[in-house]
N, C-alpha and C. Protein backbone atom coordinates (compact mmCIF):
# COMPACT_ATOMS: atom_id res chain seq x y z
N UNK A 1 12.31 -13.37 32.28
CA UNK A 1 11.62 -14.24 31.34
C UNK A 1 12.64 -15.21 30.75
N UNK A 2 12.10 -16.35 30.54
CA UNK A 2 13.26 -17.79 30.16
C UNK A 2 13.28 -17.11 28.90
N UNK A 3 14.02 -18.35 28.02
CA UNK A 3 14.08 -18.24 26.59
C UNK A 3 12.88 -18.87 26.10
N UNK A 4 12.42 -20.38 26.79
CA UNK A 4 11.39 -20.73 26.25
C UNK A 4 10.08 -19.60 25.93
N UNK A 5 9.68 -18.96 27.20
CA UNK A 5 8.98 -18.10 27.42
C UNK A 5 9.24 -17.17 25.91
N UNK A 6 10.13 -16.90 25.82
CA UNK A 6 10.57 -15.82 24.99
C UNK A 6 9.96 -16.06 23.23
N UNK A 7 9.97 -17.75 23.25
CA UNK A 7 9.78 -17.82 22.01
C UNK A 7 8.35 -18.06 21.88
N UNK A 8 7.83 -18.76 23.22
CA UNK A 8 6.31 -18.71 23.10
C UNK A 8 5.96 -17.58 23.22
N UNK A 9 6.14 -16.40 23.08
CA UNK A 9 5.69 -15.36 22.92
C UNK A 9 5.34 -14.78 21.69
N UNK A 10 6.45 -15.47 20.87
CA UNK A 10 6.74 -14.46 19.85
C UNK A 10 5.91 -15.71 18.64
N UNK A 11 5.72 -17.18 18.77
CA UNK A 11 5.09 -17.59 18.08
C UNK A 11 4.12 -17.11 17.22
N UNK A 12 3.20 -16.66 17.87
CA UNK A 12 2.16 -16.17 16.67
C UNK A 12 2.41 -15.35 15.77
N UNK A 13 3.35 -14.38 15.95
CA UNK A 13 3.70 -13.57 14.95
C UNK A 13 4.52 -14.36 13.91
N UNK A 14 5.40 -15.05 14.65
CA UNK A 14 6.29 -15.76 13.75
C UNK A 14 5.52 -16.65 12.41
N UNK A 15 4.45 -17.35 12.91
CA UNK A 15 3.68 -18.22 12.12
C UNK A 15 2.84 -17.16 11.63
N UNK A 16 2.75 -16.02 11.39
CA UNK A 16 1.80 -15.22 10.32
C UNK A 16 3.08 -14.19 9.38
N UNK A 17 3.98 -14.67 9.69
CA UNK A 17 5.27 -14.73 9.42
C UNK A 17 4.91 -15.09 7.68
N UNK A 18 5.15 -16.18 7.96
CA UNK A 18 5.25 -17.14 6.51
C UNK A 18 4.44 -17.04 5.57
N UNK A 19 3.14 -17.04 6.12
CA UNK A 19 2.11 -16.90 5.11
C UNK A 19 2.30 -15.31 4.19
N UNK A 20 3.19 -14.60 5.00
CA UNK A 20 3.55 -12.89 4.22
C UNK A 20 4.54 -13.34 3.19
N UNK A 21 5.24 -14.23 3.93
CA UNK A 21 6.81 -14.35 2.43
C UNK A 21 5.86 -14.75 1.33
N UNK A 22 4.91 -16.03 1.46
CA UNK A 22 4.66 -16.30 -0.23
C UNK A 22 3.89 -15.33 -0.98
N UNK A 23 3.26 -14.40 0.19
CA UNK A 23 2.92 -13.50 -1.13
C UNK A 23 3.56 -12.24 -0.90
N UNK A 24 4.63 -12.04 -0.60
CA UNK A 24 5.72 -11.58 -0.93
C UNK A 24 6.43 -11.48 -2.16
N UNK A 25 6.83 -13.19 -2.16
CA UNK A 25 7.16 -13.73 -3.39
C UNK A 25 6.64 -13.10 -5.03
N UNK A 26 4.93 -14.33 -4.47
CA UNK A 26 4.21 -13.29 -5.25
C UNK A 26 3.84 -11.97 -6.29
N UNK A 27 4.01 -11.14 -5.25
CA UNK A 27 4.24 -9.70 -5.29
C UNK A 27 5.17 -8.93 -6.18
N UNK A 28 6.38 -9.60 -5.51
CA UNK A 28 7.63 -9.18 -6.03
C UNK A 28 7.59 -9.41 -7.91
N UNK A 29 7.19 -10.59 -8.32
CA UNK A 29 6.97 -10.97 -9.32
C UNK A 29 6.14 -9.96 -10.45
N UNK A 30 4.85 -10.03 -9.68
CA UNK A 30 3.91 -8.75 -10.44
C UNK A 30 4.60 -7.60 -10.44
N UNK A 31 5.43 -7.23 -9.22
CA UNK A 31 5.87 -5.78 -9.60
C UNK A 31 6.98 -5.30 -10.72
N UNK A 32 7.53 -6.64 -10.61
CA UNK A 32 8.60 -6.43 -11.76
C UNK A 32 7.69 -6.82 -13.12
N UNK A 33 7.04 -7.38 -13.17
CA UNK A 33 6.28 -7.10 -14.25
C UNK A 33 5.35 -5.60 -14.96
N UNK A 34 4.61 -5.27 -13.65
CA UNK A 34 4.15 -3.79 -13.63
C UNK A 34 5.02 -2.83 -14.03
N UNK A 35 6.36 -2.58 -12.80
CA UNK A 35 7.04 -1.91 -13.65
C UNK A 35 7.70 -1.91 -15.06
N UNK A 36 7.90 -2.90 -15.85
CA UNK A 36 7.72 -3.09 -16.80
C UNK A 36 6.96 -2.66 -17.89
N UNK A 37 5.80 -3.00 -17.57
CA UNK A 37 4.53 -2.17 -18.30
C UNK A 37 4.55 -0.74 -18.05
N UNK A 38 4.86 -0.31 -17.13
CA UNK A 38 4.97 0.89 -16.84
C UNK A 38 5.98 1.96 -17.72
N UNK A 39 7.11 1.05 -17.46
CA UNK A 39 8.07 1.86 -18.87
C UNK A 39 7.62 1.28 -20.48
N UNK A 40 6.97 0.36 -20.32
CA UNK A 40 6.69 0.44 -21.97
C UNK A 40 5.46 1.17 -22.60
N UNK A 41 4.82 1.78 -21.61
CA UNK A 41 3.64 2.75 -21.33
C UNK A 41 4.19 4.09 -21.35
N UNK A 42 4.98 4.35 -20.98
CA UNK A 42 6.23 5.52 -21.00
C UNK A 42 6.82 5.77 -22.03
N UNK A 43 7.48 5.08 -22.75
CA UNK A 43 8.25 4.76 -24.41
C UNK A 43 6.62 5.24 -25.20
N UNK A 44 5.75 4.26 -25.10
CA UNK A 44 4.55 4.56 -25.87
C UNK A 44 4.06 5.77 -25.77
N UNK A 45 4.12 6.35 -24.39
CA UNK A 45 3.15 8.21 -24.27
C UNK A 45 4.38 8.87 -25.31
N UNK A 46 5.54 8.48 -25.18
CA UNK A 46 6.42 9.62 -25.79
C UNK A 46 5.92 9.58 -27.18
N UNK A 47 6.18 8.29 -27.47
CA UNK A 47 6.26 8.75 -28.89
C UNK A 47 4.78 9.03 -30.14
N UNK A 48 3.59 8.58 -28.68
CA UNK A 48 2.22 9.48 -29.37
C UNK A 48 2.24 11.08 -28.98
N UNK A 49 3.12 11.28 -28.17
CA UNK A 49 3.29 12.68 -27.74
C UNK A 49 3.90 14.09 -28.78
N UNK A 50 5.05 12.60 -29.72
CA UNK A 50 6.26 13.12 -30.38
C UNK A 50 4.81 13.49 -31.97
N UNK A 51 3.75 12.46 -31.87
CA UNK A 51 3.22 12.00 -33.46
C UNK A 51 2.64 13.36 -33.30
N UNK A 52 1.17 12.86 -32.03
CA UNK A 52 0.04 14.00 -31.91
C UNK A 52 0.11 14.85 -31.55
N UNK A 53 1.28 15.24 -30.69
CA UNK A 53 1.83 16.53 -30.28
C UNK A 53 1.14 17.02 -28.91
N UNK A 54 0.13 16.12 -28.26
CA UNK A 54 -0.51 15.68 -27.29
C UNK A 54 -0.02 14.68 -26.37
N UNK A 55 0.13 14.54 -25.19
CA UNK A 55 -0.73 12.64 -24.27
C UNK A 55 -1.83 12.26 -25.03
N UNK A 56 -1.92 11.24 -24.82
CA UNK A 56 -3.09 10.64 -25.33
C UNK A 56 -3.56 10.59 -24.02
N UNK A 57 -5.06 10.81 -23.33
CA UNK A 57 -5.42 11.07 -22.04
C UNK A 57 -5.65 9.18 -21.73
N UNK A 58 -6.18 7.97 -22.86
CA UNK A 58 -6.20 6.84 -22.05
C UNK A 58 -4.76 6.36 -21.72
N UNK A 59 -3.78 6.94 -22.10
CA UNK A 59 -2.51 5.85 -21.73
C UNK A 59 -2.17 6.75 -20.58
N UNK A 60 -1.98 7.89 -20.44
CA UNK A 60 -2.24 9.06 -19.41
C UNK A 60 -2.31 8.42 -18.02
N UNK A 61 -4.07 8.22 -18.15
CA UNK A 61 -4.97 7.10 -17.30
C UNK A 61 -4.19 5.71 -16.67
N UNK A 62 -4.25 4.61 -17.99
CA UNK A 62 -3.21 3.79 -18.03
C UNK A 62 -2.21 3.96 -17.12
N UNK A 63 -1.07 5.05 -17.44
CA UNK A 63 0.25 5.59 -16.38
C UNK A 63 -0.34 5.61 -15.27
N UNK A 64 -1.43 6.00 -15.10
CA UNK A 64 -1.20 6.50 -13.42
C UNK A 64 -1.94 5.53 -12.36
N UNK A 65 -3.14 4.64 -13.13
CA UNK A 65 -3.24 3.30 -12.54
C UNK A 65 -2.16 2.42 -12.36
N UNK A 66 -1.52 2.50 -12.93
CA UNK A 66 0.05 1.46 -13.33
C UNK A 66 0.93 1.38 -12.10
N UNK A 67 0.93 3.21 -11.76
CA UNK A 67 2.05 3.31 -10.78
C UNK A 67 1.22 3.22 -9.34
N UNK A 68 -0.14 3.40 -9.31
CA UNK A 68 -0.80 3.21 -8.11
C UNK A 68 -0.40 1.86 -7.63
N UNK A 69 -0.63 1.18 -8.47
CA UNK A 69 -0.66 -0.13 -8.26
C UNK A 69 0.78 -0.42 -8.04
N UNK A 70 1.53 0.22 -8.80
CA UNK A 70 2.88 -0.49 -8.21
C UNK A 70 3.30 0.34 -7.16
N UNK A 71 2.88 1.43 -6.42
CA UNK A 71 2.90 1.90 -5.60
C UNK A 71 2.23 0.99 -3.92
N UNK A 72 0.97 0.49 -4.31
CA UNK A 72 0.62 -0.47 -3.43
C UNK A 72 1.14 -1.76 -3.20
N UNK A 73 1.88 -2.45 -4.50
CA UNK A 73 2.77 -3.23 -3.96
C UNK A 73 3.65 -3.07 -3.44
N UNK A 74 4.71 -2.09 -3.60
CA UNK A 74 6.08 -1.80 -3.11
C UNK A 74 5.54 -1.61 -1.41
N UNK A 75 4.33 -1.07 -0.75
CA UNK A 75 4.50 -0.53 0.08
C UNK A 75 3.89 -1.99 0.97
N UNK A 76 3.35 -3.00 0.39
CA UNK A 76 3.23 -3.93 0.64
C UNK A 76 4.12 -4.95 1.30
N UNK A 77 5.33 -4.96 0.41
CA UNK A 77 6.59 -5.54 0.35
C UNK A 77 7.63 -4.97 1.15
N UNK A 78 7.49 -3.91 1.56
CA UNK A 78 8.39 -3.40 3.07
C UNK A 78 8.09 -3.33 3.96
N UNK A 79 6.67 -3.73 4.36
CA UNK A 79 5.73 -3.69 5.39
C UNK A 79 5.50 -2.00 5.81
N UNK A 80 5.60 -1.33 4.72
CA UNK A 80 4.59 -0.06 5.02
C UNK A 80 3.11 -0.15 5.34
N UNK A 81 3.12 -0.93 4.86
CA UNK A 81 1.08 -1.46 4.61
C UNK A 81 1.01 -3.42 4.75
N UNK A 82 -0.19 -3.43 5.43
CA UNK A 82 -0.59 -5.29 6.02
C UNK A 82 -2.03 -5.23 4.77
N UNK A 83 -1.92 -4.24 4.38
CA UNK A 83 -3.26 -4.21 3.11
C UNK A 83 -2.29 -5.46 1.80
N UNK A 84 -3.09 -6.34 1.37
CA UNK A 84 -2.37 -6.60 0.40
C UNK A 84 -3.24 -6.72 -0.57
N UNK A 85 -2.21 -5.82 -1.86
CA UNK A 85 -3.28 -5.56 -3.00
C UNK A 85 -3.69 -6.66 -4.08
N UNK A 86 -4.22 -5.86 -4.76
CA UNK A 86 -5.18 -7.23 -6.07
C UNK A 86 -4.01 -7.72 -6.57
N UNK A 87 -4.21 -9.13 -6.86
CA UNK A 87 -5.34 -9.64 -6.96
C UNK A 87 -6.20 -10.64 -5.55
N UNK A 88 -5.31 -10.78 -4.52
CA UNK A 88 -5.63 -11.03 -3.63
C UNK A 88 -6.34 -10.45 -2.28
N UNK A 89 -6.46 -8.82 -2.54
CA UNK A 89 -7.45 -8.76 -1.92
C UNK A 89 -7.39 -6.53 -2.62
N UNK A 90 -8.34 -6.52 -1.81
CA UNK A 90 -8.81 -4.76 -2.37
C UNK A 90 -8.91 -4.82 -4.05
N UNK A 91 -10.25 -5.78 -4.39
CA UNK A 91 -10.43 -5.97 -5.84
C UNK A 91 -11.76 -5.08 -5.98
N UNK A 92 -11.85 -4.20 -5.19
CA UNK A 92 -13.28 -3.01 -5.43
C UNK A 92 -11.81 -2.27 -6.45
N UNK A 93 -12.88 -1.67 -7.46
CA UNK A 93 -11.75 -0.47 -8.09
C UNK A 93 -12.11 0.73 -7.46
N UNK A 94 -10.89 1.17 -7.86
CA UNK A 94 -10.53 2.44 -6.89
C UNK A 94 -10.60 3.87 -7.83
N UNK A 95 -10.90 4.87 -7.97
CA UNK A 95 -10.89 6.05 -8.81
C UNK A 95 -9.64 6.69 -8.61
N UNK A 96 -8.64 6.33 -9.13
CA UNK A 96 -7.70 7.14 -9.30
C UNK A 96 -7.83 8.55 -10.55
N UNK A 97 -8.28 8.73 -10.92
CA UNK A 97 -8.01 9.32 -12.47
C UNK A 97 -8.26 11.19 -11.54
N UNK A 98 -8.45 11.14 -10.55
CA UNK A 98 -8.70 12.38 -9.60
C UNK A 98 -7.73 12.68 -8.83
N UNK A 99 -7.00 11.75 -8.10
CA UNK A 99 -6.08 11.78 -7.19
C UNK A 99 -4.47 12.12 -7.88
């Protein structure tokens, strides 16, 4: 096989290529934001934990949607998964509060 050959081969992938980096980009952005929220959701369970001597079960909730989600991005962003999550697509909600 030539080289030309070689690259007309590989074109199509290459050009669905690009359209992954920007929401890549994207991505990357929300997640550092998520995780974010995530530890200030963390700081917050402690110290209703430290008051009420409890979790509070909605920030609980809160936590564990938080990390789903940043769980679906990360796996997004290494190409574990071609699913790419909300807000651009899989905007059915999902029942985590079981899993």
């Amino acid at each position: 096989m030539t080289q030309a050959q070689d690259q007309s081969a590989s074109t199509p992938q290459n050009d669905a290529i690009w359209p992954r980096l920007a929401y890549m980009a994207g991505y990357a952005l929300i997640s550092y934001v998520v995780f974010w929220l995530t530890m200030a959701t963390a700081a917050l369970q402690f110290v209703v934990t430290v008051v009420r001597g409890a979790p509070h079960p909605d920030l609980v909730d809160l936590s564990k949607r938080l990390s789903v989600y940043l769980g679906q991005l990360l796996s997004f962003l290494t190409f574990q998964s071609d699913d790419r999550p909300f807000p651009f697509e899989g905007t059915e909600a999902k029942d985590v509060t079981n899993s």
